[in-house]
PDB file of N, CA and C in Angstrom:
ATOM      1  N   UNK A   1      96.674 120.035  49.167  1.00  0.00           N
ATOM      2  CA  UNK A   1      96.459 120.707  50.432  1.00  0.00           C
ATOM      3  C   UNK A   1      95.458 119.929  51.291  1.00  0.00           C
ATOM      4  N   UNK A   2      94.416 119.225  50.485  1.00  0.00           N
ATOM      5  CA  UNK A   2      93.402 118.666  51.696  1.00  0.00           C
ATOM      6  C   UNK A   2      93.954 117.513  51.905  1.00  0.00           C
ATOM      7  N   UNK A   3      94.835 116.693  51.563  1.00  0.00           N
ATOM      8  CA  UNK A   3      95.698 115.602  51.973  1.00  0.00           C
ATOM      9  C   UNK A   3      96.136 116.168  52.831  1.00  0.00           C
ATOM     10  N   UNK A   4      96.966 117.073  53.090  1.00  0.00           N
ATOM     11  CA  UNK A   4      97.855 117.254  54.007  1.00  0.00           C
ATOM     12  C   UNK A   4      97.302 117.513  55.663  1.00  0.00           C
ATOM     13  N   UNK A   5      95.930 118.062  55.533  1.00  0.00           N
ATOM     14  CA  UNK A   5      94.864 118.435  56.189  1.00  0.00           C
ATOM     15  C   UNK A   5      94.300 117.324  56.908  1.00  0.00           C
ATOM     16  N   UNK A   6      94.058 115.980  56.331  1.00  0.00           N
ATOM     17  CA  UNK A   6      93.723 114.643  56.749  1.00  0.00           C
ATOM     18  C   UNK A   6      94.563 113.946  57.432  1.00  0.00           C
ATOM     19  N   UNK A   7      95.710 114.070  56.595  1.00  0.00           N
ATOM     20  CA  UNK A   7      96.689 113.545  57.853  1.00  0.00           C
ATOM     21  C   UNK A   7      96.602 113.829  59.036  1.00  0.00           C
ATOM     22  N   UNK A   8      97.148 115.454  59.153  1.00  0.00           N
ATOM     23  CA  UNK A   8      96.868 115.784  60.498  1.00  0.00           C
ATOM     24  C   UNK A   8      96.109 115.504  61.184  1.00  0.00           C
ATOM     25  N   UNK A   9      94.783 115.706  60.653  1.00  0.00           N
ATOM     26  CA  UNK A   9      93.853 114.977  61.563  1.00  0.00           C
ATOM     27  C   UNK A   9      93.510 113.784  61.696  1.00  0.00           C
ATOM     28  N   UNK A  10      94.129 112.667  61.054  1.00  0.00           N
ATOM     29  CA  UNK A  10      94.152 111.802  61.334  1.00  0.00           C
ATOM     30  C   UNK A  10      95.117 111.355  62.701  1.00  0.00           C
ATOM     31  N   UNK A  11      96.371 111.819  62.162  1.00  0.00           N
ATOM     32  CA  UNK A  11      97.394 111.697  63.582  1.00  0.00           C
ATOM     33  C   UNK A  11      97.193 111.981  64.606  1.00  0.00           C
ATOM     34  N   UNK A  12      95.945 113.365  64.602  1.00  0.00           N
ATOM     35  CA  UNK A  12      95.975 114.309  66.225  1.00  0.00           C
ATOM     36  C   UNK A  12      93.894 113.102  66.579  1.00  0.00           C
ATOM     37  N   UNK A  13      93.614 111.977  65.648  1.00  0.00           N
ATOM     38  CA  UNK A  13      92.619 111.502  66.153  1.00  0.00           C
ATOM     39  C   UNK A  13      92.993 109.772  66.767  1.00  0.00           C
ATOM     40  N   UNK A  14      94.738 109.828  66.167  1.00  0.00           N
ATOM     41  CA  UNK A  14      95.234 108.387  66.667  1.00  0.00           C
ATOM     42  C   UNK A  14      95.372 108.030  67.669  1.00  0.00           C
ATOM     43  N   UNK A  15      95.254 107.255  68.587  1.00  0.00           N
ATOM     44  CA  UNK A  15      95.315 106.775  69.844  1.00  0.00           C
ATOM     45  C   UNK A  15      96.019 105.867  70.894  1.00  0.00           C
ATOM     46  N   UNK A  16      97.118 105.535  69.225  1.00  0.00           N
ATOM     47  CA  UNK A  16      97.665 103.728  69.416  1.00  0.00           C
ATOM     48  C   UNK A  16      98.836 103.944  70.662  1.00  0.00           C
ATOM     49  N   UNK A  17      99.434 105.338  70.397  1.00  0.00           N
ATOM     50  CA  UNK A  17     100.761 106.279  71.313  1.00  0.00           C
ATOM     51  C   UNK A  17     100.606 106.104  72.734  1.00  0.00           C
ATOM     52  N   UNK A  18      99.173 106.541  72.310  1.00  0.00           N
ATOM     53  CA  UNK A  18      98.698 106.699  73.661  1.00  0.00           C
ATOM     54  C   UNK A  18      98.324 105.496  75.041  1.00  0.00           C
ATOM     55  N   UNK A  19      98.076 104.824  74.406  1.00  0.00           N
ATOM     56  CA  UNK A  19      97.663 103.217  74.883  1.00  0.00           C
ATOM     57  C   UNK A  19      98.885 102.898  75.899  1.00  0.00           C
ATOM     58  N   UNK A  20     100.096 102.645  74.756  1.00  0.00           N
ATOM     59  CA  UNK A  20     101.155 102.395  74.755  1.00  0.00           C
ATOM     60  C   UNK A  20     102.211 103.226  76.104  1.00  0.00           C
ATOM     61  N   UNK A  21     101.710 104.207  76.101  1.00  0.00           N
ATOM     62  CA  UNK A  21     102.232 105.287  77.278  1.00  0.00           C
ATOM     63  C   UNK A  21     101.447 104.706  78.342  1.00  0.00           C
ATOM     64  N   UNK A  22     100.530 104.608  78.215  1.00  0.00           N
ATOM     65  CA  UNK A  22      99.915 104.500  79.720  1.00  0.00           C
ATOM     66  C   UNK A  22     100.013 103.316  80.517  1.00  0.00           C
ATOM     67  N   UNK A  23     100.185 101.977  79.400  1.00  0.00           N
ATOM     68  CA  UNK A  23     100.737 101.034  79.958  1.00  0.00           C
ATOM     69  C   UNK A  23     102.329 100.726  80.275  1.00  0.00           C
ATOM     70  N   UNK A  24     103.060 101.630  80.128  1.00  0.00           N
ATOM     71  CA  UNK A  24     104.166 101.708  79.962  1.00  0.00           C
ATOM     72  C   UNK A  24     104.493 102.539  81.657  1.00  0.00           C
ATOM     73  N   UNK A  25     103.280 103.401  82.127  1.00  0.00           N
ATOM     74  CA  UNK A  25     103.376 104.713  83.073  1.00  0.00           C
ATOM     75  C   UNK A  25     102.548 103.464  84.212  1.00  0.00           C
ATOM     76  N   UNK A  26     101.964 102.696  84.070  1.00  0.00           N
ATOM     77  CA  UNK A  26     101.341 101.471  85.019  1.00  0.00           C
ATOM     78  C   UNK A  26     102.588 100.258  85.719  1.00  0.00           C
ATOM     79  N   UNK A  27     102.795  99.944  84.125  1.00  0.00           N
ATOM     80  CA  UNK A  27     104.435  99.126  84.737  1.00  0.00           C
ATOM     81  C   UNK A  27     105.013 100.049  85.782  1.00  0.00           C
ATOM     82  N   UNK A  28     105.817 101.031  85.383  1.00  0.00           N
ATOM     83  CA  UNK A  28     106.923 101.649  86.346  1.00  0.00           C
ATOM     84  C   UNK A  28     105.734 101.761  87.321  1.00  0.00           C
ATOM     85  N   UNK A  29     104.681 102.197  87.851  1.00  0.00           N
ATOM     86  CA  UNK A  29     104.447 102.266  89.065  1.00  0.00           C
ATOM     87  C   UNK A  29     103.816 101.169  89.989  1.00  0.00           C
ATOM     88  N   UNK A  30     103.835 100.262  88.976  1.00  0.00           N
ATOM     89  CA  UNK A  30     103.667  98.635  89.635  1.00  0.00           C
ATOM     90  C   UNK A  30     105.078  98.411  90.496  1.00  0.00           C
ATOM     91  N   UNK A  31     106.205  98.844  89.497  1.00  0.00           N
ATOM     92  CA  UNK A  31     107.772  98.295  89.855  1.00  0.00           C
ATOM     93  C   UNK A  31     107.998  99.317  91.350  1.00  0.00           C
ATOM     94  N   UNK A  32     107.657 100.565  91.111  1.00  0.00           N
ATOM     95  CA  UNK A  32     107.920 101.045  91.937  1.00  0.00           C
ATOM     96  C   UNK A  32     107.555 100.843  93.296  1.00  0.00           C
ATOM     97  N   UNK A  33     105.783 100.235  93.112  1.00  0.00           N
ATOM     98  CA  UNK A  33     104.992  99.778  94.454  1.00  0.00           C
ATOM     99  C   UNK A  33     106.125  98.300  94.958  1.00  0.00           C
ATOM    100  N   UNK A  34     106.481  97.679  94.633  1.00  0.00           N
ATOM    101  CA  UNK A  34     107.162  96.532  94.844  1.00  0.00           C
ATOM    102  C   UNK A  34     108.332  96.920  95.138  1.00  0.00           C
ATOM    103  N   UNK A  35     109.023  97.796  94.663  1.00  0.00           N
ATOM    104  CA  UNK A  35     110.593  98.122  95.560  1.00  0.00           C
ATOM    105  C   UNK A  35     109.909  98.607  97.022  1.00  0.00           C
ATOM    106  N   UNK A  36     109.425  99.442  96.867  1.00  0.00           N
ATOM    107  CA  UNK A  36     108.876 100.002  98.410  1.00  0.00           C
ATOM    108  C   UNK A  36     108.330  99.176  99.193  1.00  0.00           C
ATOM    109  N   UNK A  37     107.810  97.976  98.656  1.00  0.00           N
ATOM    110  CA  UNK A  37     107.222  97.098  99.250  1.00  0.00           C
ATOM    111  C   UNK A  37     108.408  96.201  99.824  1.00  0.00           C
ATOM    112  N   UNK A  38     109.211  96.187  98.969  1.00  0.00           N
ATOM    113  CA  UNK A  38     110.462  95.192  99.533  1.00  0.00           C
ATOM    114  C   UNK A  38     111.257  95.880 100.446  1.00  0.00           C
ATOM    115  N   UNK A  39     111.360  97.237 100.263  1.00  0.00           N
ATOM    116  CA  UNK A  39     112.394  97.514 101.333  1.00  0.00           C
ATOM    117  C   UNK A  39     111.792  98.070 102.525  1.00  0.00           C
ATOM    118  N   UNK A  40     110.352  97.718 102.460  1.00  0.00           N
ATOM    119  CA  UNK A  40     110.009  98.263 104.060  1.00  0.00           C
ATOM    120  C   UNK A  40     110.126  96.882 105.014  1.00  0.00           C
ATOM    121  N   UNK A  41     109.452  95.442 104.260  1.00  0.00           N
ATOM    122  CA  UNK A  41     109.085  94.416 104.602  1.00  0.00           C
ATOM    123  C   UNK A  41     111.004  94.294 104.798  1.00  0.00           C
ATOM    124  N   UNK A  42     111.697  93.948 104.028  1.00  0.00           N
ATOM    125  CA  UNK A  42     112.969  93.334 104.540  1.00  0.00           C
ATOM    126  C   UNK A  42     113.766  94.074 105.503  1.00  0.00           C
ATOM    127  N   UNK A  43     113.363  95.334 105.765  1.00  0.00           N
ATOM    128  CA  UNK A  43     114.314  95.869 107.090  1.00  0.00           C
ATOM    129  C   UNK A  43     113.536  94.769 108.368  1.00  0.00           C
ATOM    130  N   UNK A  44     112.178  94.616 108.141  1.00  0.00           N
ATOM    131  CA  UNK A  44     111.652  93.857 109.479  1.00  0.00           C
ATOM    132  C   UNK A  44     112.182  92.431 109.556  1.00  0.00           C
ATOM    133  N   UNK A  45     111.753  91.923 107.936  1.00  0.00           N
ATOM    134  CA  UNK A  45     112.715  90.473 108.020  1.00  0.00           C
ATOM    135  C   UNK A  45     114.101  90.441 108.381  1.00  0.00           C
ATOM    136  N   UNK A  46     114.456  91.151 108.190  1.00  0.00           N
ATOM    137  CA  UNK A  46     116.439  91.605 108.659  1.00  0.00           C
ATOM    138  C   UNK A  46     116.053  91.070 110.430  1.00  0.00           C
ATOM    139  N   UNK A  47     115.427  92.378 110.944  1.00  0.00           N
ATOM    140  CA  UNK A  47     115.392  92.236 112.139  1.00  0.00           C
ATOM    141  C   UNK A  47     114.414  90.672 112.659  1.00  0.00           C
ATOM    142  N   UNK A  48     113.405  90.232 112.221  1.00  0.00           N
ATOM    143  CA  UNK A  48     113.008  89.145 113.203  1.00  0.00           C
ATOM    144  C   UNK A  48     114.122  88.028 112.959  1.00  0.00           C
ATOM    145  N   UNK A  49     114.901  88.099 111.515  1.00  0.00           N
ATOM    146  CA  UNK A  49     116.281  87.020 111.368  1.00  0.00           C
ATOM    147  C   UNK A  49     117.052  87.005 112.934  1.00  0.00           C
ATOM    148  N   UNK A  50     117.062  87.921 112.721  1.00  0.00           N
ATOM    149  CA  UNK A  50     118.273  88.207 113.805  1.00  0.00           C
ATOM    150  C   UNK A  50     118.257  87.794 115.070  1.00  0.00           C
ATOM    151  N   UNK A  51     116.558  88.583 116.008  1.00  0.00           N
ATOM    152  CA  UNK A  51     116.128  88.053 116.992  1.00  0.00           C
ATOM    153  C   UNK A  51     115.997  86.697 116.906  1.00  0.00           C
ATOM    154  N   UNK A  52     115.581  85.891 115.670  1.00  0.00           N
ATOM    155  CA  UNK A  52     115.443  84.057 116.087  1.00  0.00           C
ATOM    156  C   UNK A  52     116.674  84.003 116.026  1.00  0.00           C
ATOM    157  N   UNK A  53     117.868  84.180 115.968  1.00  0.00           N
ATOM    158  CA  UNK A  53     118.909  84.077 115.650  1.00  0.00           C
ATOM    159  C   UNK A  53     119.772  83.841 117.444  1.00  0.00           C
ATOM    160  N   UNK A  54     119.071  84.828 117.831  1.00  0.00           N
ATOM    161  CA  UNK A  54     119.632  85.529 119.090  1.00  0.00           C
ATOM    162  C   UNK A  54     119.149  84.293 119.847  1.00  0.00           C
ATOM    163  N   UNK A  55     117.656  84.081 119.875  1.00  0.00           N
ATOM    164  CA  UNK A  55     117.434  82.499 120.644  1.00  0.00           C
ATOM    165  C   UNK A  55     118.332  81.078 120.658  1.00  0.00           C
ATOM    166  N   UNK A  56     118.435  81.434 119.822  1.00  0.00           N
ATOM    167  CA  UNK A  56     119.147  79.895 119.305  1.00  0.00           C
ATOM    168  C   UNK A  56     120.924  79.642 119.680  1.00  0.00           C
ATOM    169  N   UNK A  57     121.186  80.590 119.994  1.00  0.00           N
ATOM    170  CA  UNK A  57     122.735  81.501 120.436  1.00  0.00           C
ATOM    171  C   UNK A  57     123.329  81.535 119.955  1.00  0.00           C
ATOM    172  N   UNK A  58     123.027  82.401 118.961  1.00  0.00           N
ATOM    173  CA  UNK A  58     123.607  83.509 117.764  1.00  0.00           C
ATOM    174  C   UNK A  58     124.237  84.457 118.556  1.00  0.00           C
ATOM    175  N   UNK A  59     124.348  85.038 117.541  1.00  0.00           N
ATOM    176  CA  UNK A  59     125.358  86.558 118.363  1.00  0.00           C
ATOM    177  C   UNK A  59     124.656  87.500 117.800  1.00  0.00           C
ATOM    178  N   UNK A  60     123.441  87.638 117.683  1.00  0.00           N
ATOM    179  CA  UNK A  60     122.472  88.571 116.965  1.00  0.00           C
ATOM    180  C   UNK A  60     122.733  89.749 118.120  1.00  0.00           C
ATOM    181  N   UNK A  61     121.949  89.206 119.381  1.00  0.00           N
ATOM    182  CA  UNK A  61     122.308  89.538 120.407  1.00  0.00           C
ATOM    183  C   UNK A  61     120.414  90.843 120.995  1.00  0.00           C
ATOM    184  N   UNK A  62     119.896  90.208 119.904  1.00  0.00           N
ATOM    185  CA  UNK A  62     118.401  90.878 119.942  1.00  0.00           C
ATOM    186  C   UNK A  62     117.982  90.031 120.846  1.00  0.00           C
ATOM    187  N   UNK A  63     116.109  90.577 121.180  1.00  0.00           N
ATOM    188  CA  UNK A  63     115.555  89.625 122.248  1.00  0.00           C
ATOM    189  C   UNK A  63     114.745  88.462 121.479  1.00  0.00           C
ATOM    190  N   UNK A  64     114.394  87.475 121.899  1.00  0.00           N
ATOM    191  CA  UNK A  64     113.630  86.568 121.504  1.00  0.00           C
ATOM    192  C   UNK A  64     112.410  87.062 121.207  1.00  0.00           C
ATOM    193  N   UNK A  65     111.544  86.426 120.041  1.00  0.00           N
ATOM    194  CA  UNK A  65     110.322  86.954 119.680  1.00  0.00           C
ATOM    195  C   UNK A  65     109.705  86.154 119.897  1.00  0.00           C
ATOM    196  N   UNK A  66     110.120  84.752 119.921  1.00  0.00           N
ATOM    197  CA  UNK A  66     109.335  83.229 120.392  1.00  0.00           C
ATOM    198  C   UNK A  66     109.343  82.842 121.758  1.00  0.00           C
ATOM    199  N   UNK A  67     108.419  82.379 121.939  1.00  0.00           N
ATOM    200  CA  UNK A  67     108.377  81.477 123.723  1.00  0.00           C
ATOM    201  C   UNK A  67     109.197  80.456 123.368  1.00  0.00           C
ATOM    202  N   UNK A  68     110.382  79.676 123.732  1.00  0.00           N
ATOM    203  CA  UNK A  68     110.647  78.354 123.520  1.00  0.00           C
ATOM    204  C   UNK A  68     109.980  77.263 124.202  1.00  0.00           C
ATOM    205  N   UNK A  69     110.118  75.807 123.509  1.00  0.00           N
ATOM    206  CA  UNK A  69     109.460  74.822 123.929  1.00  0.00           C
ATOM    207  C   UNK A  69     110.231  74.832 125.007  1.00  0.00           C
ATOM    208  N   UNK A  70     109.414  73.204 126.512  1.00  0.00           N
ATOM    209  CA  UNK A  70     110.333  73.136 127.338  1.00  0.00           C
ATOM    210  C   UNK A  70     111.131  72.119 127.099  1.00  0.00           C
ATOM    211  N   UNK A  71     112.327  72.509 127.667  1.00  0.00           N
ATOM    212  CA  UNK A  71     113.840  71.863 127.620  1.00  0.00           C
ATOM    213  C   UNK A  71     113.929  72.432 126.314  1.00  0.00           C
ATOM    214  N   UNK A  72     113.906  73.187 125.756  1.00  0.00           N
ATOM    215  CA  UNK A  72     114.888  73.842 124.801  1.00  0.00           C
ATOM    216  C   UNK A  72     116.035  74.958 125.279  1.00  0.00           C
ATOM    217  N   UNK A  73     116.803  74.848 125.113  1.00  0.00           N
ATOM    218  CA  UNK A  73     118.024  75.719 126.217  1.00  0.00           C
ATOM    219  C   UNK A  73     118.587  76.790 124.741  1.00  0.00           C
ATOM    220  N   UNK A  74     118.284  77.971 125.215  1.00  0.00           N
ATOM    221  CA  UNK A  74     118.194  79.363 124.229  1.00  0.00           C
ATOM    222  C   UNK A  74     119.801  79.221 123.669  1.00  0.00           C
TER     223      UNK A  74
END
């Protein structure tokens, strides 16, 4: 009976589970900060693509975000 008693308290004084969870609960919200991070930043990169795009006479069809040099013909 007092074996059985030690265990338990040994298990409910272990910690190793625990470690293991929390670095596990850090990853996913590292991953998560970085998707959000990517999909706010690439809707803007989408769009300034487009506008340099539009300078250069693309068919973006956005406005220019750059001054061009002179004699550069848009």
């Amino acid at each position: 009976m007092k074996t059985s008693i030690q265990k338990i308290q040994r298990f409910i004084r272990d910690e190793d589970g625990a470690v293991a969870i929390e670095y596990g609960l850090l990853a996913v919200l590292i991953a998560l900060a970085l998707a959000a991070g990517a999909t706010i930043l690439g809707g803007g990169l989408s769009k300034l693509f487009t506008d340099i795009g539009a300078c250069f006479g693309g068919s973006g069809g956005g406005t220019c975000p750059v001054t061009m040099p002179a004699g550069v013909k848009p």
